[in-house]
Protein backbone atom coordinates (compact mmCIF):
# COMPACT_ATOMS: atom_id res chain seq x y z
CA UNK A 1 -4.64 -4.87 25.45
CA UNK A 2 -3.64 -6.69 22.57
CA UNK A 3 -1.30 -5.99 19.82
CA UNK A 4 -3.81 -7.17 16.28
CA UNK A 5 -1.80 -8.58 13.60
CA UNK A 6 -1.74 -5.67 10.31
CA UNK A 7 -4.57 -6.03 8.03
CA UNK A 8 -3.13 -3.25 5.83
CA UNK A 9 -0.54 -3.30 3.72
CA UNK A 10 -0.74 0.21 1.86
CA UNK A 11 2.55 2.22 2.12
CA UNK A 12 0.88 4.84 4.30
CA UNK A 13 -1.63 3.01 5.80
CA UNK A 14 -2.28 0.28 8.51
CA UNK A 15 -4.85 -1.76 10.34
CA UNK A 16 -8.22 -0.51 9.84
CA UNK A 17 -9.91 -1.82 13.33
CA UNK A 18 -10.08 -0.14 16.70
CA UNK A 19 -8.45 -2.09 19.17
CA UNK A 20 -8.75 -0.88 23.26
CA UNK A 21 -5.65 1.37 24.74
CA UNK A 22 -2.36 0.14 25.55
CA UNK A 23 -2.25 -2.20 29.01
CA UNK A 24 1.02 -2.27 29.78
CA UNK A 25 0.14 -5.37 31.82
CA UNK A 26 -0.84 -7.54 29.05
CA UNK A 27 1.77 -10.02 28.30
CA UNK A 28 1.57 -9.29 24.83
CA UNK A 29 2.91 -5.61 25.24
CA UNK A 30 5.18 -6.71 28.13
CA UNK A 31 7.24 -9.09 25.72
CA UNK A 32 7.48 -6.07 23.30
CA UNK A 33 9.17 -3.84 26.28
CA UNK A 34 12.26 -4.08 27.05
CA UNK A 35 12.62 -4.81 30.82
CA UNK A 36 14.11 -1.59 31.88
CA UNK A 37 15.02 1.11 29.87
CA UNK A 38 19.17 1.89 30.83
CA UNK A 39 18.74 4.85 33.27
CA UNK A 40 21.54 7.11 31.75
CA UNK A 41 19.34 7.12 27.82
CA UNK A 42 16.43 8.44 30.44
CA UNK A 43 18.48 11.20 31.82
CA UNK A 44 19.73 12.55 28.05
CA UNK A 45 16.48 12.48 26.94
CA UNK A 46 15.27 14.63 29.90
CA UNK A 47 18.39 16.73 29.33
CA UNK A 48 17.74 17.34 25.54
CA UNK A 49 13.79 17.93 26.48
CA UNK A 50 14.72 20.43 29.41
CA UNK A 51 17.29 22.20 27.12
CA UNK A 52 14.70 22.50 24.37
CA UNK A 53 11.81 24.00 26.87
CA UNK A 54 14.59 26.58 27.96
CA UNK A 55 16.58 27.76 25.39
CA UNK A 56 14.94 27.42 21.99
CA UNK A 57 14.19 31.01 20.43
CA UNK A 58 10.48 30.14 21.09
CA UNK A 59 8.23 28.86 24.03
CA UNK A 60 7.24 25.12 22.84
CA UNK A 61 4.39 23.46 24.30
CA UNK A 62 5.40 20.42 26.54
CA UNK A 63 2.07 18.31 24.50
CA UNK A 64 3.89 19.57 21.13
CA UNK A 65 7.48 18.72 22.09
CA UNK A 66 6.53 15.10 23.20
CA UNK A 67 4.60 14.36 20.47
CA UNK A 68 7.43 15.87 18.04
CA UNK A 69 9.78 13.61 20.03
CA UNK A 70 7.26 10.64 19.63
CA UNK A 71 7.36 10.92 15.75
CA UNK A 72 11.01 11.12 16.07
CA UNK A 73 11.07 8.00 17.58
CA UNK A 74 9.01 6.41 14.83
CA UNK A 75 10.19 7.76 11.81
CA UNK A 76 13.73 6.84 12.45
CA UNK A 77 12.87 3.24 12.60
CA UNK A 78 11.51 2.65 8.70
CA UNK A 79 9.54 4.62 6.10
CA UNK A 80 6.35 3.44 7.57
CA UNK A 81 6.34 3.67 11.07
CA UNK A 82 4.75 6.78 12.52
CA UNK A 83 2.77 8.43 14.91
CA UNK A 84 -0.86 9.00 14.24
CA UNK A 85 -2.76 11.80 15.82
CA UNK A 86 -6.42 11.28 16.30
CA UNK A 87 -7.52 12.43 13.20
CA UNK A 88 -4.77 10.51 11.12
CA UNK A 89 -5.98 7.23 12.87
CA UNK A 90 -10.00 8.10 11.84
CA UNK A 91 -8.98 9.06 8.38
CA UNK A 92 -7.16 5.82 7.87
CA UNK A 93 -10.34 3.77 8.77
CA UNK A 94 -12.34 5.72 6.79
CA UNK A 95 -9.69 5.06 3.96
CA UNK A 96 -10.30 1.56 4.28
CA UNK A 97 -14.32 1.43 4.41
CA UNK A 98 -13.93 3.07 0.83
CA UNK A 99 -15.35 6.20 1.43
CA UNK A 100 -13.82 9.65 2.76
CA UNK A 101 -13.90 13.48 1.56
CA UNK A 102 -11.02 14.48 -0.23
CA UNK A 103 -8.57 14.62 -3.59
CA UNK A 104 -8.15 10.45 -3.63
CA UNK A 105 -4.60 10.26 -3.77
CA UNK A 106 -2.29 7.75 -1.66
CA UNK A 107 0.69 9.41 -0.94
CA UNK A 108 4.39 8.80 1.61
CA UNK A 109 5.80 10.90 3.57
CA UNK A 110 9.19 11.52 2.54
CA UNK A 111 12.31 12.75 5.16
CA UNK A 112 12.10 16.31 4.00
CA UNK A 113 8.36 16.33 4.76
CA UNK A 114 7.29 16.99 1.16
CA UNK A 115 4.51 13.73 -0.11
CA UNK A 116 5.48 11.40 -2.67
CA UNK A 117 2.43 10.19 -4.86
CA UNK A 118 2.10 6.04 -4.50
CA UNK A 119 -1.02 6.20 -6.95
CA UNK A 120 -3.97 8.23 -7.52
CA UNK A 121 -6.92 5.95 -7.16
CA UNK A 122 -9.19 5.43 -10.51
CA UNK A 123 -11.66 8.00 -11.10
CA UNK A 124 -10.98 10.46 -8.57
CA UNK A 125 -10.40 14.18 -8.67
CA UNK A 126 -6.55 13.83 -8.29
CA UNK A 127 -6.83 10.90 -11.23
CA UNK A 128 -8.63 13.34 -13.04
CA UNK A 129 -6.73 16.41 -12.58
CA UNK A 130 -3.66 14.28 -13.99
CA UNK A 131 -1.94 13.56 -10.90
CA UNK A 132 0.64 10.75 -11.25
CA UNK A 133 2.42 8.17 -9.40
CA UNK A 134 6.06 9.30 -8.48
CA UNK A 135 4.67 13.18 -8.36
CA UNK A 136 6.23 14.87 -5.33
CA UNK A 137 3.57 17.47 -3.76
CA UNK A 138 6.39 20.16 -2.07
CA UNK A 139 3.50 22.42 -0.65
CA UNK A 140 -0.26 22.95 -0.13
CA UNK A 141 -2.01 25.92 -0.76
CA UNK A 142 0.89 27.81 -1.39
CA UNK A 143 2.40 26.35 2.24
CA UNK A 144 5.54 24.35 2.09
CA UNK A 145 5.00 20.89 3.72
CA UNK A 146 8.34 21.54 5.98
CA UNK A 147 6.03 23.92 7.83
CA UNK A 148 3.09 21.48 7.86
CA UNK A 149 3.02 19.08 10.84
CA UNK A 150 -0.21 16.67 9.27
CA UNK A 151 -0.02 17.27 5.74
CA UNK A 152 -1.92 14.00 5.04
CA UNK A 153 -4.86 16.03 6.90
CA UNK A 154 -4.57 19.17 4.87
CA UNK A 155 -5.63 17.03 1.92
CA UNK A 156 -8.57 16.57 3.16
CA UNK A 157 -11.64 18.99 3.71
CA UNK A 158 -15.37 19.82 2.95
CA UNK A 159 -16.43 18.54 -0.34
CA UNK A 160 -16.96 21.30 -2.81
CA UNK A 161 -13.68 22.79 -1.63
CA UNK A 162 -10.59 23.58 -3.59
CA UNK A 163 -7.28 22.61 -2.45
CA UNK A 164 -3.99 24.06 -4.38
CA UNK A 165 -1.25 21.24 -5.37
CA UNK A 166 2.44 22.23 -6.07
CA UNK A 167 4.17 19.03 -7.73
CA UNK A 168 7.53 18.25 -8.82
CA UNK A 169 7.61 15.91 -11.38
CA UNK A 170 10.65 13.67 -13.41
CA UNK A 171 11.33 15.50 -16.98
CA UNK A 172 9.47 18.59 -15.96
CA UNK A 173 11.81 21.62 -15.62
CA UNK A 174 10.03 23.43 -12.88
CA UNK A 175 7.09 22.62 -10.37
CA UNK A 176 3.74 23.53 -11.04
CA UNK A 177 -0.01 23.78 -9.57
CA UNK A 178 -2.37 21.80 -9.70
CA UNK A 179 -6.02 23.29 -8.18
CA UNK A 180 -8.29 20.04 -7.09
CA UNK A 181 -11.54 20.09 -5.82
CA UNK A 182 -12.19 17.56 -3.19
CA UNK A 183 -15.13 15.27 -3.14
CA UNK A 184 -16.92 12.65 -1.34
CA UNK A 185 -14.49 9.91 -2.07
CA UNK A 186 -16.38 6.77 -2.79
CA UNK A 187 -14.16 3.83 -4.29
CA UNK A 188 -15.26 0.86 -5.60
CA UNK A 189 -12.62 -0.78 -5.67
CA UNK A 190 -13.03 -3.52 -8.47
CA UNK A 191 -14.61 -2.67 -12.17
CA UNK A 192 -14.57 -5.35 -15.37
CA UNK A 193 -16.10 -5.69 -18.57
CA UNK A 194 -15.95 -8.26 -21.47
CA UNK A 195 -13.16 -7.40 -23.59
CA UNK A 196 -14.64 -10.09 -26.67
CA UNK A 197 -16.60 -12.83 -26.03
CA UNK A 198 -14.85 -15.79 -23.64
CA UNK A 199 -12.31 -13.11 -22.60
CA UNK A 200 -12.76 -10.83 -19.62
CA UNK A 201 -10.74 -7.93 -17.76
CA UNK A 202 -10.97 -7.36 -14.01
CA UNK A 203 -9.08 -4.14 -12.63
CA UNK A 204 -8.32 -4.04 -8.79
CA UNK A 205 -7.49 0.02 -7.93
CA UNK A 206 -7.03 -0.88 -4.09
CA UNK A 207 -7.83 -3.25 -1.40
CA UNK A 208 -10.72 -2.34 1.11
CA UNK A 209 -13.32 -4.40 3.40
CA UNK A 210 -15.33 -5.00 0.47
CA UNK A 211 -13.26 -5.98 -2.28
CA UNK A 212 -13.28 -9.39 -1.85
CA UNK A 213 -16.92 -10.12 -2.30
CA UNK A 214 -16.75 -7.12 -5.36
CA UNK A 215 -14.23 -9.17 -6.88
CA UNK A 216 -16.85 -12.24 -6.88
CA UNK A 217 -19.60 -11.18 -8.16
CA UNK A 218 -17.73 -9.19 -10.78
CA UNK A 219 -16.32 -12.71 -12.02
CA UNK A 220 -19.96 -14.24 -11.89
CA UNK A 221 -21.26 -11.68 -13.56
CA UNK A 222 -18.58 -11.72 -16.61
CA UNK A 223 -19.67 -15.76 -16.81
CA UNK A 224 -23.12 -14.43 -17.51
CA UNK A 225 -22.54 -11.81 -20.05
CA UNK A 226 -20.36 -14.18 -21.73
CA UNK A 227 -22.90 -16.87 -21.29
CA UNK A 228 -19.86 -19.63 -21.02
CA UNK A 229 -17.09 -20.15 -18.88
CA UNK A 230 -14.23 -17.44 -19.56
CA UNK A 231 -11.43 -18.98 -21.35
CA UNK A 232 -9.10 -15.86 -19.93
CA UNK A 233 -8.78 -13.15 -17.96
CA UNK A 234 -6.94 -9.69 -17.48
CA UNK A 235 -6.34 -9.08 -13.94
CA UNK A 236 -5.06 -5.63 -13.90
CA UNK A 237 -3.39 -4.45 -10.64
CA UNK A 238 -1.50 -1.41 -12.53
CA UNK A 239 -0.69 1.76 -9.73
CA UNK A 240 -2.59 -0.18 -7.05
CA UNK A 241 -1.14 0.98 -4.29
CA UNK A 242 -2.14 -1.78 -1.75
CA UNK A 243 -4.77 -1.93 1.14
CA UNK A 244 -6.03 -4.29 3.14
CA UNK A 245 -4.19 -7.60 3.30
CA UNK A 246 -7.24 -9.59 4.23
CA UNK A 247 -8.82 -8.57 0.91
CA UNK A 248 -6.05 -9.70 -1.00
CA UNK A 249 -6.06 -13.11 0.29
CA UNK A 250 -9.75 -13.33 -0.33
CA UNK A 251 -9.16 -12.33 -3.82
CA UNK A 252 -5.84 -15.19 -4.64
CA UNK A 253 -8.83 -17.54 -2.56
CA UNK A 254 -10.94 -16.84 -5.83
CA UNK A 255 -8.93 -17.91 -8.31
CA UNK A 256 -6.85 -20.79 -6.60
CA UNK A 257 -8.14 -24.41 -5.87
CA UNK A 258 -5.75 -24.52 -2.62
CA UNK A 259 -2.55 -23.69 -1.18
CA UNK A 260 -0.34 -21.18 0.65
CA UNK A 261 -1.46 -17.90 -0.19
CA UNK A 262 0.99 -15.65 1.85
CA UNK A 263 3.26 -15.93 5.28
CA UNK A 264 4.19 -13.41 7.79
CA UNK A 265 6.97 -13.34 10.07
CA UNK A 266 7.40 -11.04 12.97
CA UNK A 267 9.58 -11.24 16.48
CA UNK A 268 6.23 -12.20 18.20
CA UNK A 269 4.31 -14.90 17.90
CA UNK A 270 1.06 -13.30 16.47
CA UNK A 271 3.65 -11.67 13.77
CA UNK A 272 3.38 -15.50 12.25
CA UNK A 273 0.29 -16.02 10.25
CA UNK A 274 -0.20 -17.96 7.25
CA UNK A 275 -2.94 -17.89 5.09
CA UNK A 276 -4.44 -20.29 2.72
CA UNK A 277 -6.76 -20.67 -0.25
CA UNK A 278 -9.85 -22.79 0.31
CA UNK A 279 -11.16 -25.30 -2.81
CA UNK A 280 -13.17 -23.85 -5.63
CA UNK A 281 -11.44 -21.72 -8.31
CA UNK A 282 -14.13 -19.40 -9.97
CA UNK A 283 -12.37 -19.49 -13.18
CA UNK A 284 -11.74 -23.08 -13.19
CA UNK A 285 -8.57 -23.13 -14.25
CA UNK A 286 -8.77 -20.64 -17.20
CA UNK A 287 -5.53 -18.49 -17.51
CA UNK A 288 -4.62 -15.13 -16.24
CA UNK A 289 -2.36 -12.73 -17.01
CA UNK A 290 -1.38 -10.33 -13.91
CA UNK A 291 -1.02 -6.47 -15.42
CA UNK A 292 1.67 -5.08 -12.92
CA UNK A 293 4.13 -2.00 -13.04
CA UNK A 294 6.04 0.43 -10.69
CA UNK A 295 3.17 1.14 -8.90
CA UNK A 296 1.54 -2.01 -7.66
CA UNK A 297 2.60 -2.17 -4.04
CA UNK A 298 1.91 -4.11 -0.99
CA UNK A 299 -1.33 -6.23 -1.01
CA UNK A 300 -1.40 -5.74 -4.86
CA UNK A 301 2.23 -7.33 -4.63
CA UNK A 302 0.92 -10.46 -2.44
CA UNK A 303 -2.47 -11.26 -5.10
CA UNK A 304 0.75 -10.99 -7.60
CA UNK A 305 2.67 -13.10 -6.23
CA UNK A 306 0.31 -15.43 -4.70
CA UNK A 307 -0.66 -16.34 -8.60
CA UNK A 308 2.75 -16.42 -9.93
CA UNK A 309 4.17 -19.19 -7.52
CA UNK A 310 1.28 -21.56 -7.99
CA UNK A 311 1.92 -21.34 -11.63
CA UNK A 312 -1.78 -19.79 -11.89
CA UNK A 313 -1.06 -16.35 -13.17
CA UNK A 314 1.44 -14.99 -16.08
CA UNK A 315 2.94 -11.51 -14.66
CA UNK A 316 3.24 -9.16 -17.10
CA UNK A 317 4.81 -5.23 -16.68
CA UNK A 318 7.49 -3.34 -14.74
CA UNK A 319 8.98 -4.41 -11.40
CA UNK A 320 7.05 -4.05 -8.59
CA UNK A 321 7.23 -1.65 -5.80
CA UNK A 322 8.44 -3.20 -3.28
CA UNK A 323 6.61 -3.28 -0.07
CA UNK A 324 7.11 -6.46 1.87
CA UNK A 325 6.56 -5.38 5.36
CA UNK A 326 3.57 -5.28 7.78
CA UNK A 327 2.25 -2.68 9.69
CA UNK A 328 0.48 -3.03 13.03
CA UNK A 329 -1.48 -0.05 14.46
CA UNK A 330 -1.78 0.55 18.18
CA UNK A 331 -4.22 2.92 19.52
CA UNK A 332 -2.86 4.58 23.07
CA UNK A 333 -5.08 5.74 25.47
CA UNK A 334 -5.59 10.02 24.51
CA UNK A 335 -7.19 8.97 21.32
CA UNK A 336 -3.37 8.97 18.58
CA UNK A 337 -2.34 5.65 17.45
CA UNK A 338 1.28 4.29 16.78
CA UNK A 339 1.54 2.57 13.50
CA UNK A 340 5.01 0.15 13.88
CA UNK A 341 6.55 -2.37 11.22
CA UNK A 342 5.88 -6.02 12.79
CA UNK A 343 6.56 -8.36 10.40
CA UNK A 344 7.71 -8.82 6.95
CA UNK A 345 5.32 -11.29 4.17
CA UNK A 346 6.44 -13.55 2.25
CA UNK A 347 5.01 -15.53 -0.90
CA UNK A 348 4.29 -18.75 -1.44
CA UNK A 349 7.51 -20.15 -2.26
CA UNK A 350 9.40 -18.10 0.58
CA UNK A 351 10.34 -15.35 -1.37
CA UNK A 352 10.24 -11.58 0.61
CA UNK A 353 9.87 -9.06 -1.70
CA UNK A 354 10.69 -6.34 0.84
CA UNK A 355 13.23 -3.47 -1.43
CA UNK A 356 12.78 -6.21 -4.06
CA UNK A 357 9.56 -6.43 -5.55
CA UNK A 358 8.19 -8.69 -8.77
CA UNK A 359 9.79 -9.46 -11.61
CA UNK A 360 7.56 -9.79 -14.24
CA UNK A 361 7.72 -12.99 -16.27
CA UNK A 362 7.03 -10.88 -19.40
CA UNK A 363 8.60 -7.56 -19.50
CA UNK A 364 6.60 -4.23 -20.93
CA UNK A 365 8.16 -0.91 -21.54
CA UNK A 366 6.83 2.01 -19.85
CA UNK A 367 6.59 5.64 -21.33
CA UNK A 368 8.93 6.59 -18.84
CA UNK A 369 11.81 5.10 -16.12
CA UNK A 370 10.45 5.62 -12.69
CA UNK A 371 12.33 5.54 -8.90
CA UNK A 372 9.23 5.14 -7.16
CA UNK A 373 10.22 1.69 -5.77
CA UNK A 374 10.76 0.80 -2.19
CA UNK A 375 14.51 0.91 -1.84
CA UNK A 376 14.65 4.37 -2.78
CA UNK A 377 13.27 5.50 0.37
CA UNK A 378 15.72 6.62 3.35
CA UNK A 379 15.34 4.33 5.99
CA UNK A 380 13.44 1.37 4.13
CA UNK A 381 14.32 -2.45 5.75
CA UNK A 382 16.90 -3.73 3.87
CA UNK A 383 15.74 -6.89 1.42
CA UNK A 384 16.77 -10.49 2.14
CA UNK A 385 19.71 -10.79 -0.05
CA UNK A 386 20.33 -7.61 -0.64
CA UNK A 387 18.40 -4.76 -2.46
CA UNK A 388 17.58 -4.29 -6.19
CA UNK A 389 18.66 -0.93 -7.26
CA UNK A 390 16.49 -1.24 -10.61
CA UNK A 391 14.05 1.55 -11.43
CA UNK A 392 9.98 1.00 -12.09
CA UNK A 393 8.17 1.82 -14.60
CA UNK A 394 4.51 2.92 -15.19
CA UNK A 395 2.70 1.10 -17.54
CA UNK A 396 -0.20 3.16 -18.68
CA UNK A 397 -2.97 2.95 -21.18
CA UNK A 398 -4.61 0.45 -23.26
CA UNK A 399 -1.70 -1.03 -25.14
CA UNK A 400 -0.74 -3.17 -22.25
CA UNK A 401 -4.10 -5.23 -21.82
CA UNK A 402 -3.97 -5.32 -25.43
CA UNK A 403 -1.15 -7.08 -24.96
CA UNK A 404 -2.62 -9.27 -22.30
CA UNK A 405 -5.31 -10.17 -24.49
CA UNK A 406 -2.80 -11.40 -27.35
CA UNK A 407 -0.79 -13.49 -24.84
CA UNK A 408 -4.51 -15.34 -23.22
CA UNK A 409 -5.31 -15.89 -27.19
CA UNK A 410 -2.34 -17.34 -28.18
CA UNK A 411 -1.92 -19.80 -25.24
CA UNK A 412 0.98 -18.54 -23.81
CA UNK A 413 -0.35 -16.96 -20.71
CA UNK A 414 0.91 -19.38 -17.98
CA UNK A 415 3.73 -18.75 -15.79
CA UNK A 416 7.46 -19.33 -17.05
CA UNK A 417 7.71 -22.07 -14.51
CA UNK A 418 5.81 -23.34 -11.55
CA UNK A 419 7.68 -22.96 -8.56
CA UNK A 420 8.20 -25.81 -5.76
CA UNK A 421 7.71 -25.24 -2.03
């Protein structure tokens, strides 16, 4: 089998296609094993499994306690590696084809097991039931997540059915429930509208398979309803929490006449990819300001930074999240998947923004300072040149593209400088 180079980019998420089980005789895999494994490390880890099976105050299953050991192995290596059971890897496809039953949050696992809300995606139940990004859900249904081995699956359910939310939140003095009913999730992924004649607003909530040609026609169809060329737009990517990497490249190939859109790097050779915009700008040429904060993460990072470096887009907001890695899944041969960390991106002009993220060009206050950032979870790869320690912030409401619209008006929405590379 293969390895496939990560099409995802979410921070709980990876590639969304279903590649065979692991050969262990494909050169790809054998350059990723180590050619033996030291014989003593066997023997302790036999030694720590036997003395588990014998002496812990309860029988454990030997399935259980490998799979518990698998995880172990995972999660020790970054945030976002991690063992997928079955139903974890069919979830995350379905995530990615844009339509699933459940609350429609995106969430991280954090070390103590409790979730930590990325973003709740537009115009779902957990959007509507007030859900926010940084939230920390600390049980479900009354069960703490400690005790929870999948609590990414007990999100999930029939539609029609309610599921029970306790969240701890920054400036509130105790937690508190939230009751959600979960639906058929069905996300479309890109929504605009004319905000005055010659002006338009395009909001990206997440990346999926068909967000790319969305993001088209939504553009085309803002030219007609405008009946002229736009003369700006408002590309909102505010708590988008990522998704599919190939969508974000098709959507920077929209709006750029050519050029480096993003570059991967990885220890194996399909780990380097580069990407690249093909002629024919749909906007031709007419600016853009990027609507960023805390919460715009991964492949929301790359469109971001894709249009900053070619001088096409003015980024305006908080600092980024963060997330500047890639995640490959592998699926073994029982039916659960590994998801591992295989290469980092970078932007156009070299820049990683791993435990970094964007710095907007033009600063906007949020209502309140956030930690929801990349470098503040345990484990995270460190950035290239060291981490930024700075907290996010959430920029919500109406004020902000407001304040796009100004900056498009007045002629001052084009980056601070155009980079060289």
């Amino acid at each position: 089998m293969r390895l496939l180079p990560a099409l995802l980019l979410f921070p709980s998420l990876a590639l969304a296609q279903s590649p065979a089980p692991v050969d262990a005789s494909d050169p790809v895999v054998a350059e990723t094993a180590p050619a033996e494994v030291p014989l003593a490390e066997i023997r302790r880890y036999v030694s720590v499994f036997n003395a588990v099976k014998d002496a812990y105050v309860e029988d454990v299953d030997d399935e259980a306690l490998m799979k518990a050991s698998l995880r172990g192995l995972l999660s020790d290596l970054d945030p976002h590696s991690a063992y997928l059971d079955k139903d974890e890897a069919e979830a995350l496809v379905a995530d990615t084809e844009g339509e699933y039953v459940g609350i429609g949050v995106e969430t991280e696992r954090r070390p103590d097991d409790t979730l930590r809300v990325v973003a709740p995606i537009d115009g779902t139940p957990a959007h509507r039931a007030g859900l926010r990004a940084g939230d920390i859900i600390t049980a479900i249904d009354g069960e703490p997540l400690l005790s929870n081995p999948n609590p990414h699956h007990a999100l999930r359910g029939d539609a029609g059915t309610t599921v029970v939310v306790t969240i701890e939140r920054t400036g509130e003095p105790e937690a508190f429930d939230v009751e959600i009913t979960r639906e058929t999730i069905r996300v479309a992924s890109v929504a605009s509208k004319l905000l005055e004649p010659g002006y338009g607003y395009l909001r990206i909530s997440t990346f999926q398979a068909d967000t790319g040609p969305a993001l088209r026609r939504q553009l085309r169809a803002l030219t007609r309803d405008g009946e002229a060329p736009l003369r700006g737009l408002v590309l909102d990517l505010r708590s988008n929490p990522g998704g599919l990497l190939s969508a974000a490249v098709e959507a920077a190939d929209a709006l750029l006449e050519g050029g480096l859109i993003v570059r991967t790097k990885g220890r194996l050779a399909y780990s380097n990819a580069s990407f690249h915009a093909r002629p024919g700008d749909l906007l031709q040429g007419a600016p853009v300001v990027v609507l960023v904060d805390t919460g715009t993460a991964s492949a929301a990072e790359v469109l971001a930074g894709a249009l900053r470096d070619h001088g096409r887009a003015s980024v305006m907001g908080s600092r980024t999240y963060g997330k500047g890695s890639v995640q490959t899944v592998v699926p073994l041969d029982n039916g659960d998947s590994i998801k591992l960390t295989t290469a980092r991106y970078y932007t156009p002009s070299g820049e990683s923004i791993q435990a970094r993220g964007i710095r907007p060009d033009i600063v906007l206050r949020g209502a309140a300072a956030r930690s929801l950032r990349e470098s503040d979870l345990a484990g995270h790869l460190a950035a290239e040149g060291g981490d930024d320690d700075s907290t996010g912030e959430l920029i919500e409401g109406d004020a902000a593209i407001a304040r796009a619209l100004d900056a498009l008006k007045a002629g001052t929405a084009t980056a601070r400088s155009r980079r060289r590379f």
